[in-house]
N, C-alpha and C. Protein backbone atom coordinates (compact mmCIF):
# COMPACT_ATOMS: atom_id res chain seq x y z
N UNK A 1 -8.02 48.88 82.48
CA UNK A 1 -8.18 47.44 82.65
C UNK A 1 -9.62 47.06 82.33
N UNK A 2 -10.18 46.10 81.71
CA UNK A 2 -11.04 45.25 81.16
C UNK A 2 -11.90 44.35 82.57
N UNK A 3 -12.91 44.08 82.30
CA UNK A 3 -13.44 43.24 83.21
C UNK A 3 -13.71 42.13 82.49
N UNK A 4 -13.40 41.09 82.96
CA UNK A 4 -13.22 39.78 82.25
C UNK A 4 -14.00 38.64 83.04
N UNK A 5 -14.64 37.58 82.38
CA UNK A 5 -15.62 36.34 83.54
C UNK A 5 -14.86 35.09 82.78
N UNK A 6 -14.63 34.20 83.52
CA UNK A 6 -13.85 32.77 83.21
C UNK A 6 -14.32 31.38 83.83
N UNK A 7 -15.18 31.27 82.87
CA UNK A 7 -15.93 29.64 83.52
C UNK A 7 -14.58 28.82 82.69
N UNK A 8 -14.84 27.66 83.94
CA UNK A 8 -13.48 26.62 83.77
C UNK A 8 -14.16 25.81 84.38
N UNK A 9 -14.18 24.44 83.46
CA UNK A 9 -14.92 22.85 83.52
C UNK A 9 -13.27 21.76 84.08
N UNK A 10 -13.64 21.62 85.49
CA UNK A 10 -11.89 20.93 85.56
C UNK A 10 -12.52 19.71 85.94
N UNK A 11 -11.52 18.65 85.32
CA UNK A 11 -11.69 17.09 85.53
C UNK A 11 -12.29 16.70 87.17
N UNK A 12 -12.96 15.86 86.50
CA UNK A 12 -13.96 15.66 87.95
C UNK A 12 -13.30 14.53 88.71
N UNK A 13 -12.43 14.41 88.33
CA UNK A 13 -11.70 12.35 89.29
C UNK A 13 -10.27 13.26 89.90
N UNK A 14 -9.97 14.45 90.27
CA UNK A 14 -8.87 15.20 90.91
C UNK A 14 -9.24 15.42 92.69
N UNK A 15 -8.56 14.99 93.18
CA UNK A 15 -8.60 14.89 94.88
C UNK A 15 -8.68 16.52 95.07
N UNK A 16 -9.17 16.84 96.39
CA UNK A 16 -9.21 18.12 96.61
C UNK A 16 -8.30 19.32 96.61
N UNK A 17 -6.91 18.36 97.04
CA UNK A 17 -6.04 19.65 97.12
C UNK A 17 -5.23 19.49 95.69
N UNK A 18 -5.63 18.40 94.84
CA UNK A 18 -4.77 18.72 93.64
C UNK A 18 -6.13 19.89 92.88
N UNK A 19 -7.44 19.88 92.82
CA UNK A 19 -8.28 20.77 92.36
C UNK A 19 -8.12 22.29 92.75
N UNK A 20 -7.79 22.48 93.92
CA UNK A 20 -7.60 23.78 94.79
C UNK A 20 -6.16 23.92 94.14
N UNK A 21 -4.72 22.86 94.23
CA UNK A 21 -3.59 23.55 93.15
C UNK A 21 -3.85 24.04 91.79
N UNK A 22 -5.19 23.92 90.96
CA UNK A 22 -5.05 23.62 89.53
C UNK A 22 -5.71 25.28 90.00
N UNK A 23 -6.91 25.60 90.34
CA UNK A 23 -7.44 27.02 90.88
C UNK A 23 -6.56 27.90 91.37
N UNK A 24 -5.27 27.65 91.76
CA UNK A 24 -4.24 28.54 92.40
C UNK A 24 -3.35 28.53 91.35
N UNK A 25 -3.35 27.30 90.41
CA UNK A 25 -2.19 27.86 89.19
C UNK A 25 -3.00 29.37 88.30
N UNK A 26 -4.19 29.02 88.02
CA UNK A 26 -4.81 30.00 86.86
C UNK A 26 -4.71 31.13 87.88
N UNK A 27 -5.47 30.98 88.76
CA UNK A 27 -5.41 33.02 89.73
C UNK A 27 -4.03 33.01 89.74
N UNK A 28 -2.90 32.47 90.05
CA UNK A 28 -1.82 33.39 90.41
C UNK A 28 -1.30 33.64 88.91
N UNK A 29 -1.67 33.02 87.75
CA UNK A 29 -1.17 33.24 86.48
C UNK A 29 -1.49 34.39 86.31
N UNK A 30 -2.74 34.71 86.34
CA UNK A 30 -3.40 36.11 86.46
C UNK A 30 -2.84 37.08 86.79
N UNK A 31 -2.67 36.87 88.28
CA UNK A 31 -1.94 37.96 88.97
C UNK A 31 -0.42 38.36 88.07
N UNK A 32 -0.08 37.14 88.25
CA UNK A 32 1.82 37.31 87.36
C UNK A 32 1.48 38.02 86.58
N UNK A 33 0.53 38.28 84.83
CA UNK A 33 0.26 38.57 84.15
C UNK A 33 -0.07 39.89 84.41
N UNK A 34 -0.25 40.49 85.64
CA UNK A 34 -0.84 41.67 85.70
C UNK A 34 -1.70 41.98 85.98
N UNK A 35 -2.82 40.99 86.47
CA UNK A 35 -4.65 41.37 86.12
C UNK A 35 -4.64 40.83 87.58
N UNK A 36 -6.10 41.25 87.81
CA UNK A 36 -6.03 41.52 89.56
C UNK A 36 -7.65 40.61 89.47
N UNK A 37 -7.60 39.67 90.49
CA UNK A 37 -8.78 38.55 90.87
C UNK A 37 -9.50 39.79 91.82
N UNK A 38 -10.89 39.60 90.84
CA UNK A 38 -12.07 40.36 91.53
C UNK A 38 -12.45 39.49 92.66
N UNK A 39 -13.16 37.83 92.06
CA UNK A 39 -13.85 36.99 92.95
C UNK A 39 -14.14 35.55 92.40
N UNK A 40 -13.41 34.83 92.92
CA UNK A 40 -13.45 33.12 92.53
C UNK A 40 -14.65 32.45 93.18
N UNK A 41 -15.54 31.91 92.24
CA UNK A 41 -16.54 31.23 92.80
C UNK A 41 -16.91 29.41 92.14
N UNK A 42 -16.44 28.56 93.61
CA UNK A 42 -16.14 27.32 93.14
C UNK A 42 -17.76 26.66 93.49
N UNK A 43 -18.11 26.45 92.44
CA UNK A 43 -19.42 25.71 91.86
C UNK A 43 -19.78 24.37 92.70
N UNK A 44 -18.59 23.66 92.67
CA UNK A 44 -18.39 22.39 93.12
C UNK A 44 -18.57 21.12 91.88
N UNK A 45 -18.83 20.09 92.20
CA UNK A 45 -18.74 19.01 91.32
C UNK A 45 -20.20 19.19 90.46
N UNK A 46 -20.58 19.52 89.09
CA UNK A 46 -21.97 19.38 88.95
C UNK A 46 -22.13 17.87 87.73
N UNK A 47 -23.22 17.90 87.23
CA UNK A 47 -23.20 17.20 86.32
C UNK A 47 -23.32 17.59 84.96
N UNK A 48 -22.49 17.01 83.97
CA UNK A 48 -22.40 18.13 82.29
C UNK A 48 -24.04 17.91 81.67
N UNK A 49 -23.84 18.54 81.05
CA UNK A 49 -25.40 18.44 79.67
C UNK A 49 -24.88 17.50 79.07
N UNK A 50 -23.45 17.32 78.64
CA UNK A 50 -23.43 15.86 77.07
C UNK A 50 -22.40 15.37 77.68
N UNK A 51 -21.92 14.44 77.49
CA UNK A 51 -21.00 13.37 77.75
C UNK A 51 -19.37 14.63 77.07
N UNK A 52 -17.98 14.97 77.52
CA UNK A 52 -17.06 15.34 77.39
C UNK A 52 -15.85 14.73 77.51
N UNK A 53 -15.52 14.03 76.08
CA UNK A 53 -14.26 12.80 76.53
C UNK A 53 -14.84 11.85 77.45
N UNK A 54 -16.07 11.13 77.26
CA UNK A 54 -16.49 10.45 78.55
C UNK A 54 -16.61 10.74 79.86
N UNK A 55 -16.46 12.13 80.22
CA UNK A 55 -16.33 12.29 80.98
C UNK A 55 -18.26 13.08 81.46
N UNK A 56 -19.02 12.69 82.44
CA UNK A 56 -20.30 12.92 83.24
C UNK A 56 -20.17 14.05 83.89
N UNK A 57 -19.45 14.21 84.78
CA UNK A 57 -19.18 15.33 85.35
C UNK A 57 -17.80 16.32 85.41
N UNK A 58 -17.65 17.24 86.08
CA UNK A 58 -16.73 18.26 86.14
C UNK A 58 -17.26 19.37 87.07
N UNK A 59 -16.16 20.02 87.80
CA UNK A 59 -15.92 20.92 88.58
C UNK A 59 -16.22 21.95 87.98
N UNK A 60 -16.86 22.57 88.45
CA UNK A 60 -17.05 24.16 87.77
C UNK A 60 -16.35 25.27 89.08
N UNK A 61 -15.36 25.87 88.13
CA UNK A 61 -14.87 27.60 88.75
C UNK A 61 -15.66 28.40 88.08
N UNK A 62 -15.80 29.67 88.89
CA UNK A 62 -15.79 31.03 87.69
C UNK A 62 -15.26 32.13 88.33
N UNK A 63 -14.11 33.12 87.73
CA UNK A 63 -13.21 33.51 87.90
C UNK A 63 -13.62 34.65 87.56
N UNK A 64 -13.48 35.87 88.42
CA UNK A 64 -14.08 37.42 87.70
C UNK A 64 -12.86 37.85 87.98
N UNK A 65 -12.10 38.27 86.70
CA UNK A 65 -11.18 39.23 87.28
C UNK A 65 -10.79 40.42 86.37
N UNK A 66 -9.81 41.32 86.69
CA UNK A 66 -9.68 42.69 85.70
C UNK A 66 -8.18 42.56 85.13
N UNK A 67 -8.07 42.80 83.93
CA UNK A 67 -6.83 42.83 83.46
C UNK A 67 -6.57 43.28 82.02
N UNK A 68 -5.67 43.52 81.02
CA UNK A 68 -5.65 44.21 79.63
C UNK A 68 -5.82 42.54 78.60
N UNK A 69 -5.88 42.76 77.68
CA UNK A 69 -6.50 41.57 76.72
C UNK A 69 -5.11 40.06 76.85
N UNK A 70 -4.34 41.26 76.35
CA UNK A 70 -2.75 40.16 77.11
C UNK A 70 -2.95 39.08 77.88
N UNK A 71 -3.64 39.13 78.75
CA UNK A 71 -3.76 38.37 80.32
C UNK A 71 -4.84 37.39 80.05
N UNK A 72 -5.91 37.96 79.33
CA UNK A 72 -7.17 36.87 79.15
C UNK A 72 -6.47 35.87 77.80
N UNK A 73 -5.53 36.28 77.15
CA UNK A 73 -5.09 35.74 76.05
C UNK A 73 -4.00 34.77 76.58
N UNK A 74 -3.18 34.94 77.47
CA UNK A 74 -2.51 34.53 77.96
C UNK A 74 -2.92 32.63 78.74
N UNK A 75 -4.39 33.65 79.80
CA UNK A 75 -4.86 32.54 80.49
C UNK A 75 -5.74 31.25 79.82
N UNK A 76 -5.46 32.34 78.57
CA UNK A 76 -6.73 30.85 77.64
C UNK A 76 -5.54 30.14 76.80
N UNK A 77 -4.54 30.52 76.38
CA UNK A 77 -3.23 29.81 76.08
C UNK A 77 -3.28 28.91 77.13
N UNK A 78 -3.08 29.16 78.31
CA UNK A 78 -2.49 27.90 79.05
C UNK A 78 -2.97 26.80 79.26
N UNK A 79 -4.78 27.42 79.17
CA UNK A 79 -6.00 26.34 79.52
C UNK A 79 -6.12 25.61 78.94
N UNK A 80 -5.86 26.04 77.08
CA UNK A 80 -5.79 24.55 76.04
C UNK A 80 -4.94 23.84 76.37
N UNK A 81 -3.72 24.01 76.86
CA UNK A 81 -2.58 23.07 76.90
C UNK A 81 -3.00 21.93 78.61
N UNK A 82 -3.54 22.56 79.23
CA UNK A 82 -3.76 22.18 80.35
C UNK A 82 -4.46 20.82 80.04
N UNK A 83 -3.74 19.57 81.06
CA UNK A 83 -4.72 18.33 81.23
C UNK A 83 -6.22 18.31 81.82
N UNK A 84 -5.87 18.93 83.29
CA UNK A 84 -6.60 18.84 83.73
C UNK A 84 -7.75 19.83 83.98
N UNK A 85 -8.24 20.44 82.66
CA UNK A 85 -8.87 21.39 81.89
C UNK A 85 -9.78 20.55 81.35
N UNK A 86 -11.34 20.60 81.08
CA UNK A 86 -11.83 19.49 80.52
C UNK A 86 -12.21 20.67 79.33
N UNK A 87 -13.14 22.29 79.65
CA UNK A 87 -13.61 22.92 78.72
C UNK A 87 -13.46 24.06 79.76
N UNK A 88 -13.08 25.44 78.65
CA UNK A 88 -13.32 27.22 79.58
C UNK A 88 -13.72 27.86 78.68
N UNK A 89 -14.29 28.57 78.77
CA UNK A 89 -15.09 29.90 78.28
C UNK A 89 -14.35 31.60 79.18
N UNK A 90 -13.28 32.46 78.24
CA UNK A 90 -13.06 33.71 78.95
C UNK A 90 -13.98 34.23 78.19
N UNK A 91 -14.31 35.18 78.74
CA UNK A 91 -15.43 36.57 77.40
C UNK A 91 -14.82 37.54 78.87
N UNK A 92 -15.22 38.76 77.64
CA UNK A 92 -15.06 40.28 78.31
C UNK A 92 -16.52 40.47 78.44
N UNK A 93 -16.89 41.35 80.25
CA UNK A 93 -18.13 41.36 80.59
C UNK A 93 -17.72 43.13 80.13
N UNK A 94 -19.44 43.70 80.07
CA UNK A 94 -19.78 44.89 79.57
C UNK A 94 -19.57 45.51 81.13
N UNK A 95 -19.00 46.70 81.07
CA UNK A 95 -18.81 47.87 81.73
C UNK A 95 -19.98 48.03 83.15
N UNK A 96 -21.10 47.87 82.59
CA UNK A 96 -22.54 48.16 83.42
C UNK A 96 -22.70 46.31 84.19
N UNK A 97 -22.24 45.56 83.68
CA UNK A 97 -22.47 43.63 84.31
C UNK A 97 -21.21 43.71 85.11
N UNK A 98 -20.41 44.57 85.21
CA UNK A 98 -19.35 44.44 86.03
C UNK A 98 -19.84 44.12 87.44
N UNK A 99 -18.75 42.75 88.01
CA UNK A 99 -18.98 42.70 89.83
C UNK A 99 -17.93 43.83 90.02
């Protein structure tokens, strides 16, 4: 299994427990997929560098978790299709940057 890092920019006008459902769809996708959540770390509301669809701000996650390429391919499939997705970044972390 791969060690994988997943920053995810989620719409900033989402009430709390619909933000906390959108964070529980991607980890348990994960899990379904096979790949096992190292450690979710919710940023909170910040403010962007450039304007995104008009949009000022966004929620920042970042998602460390382990799984085969399948799974990171998988979770970035769903993220384009996703609304309430504003921008994500998966990359594979190096062996030695592993949490």
């Amino acid at each position: 299994m791969r060690n994988y890092e997943a920053m995810i920019l989620v719409r900033p006008n989402l009430e709390e427990e619909a933000f906390q459902a959108v964070v529980d769809k991607f980890t348990n996708l994960i899990a379904q997929e096979g790949g096992e959540i190292v450690k979710v770390d919710k940023w909170g509301k910040r403010r962007l560098q450039y304007e995104i669809n008009k949009l000022k701000e966004a929620f920042y996650v970042l998602v460390y978790f382990k799984g085969e390429p399948a799974v990171a391919q998988e979770l970035e499939r769903v993220m384009k299709i996703s609304d309430d997705i504003v921008r994500f970044l998966v990359i594979r972390m190096e062996e030695k940057n592993a949490k």
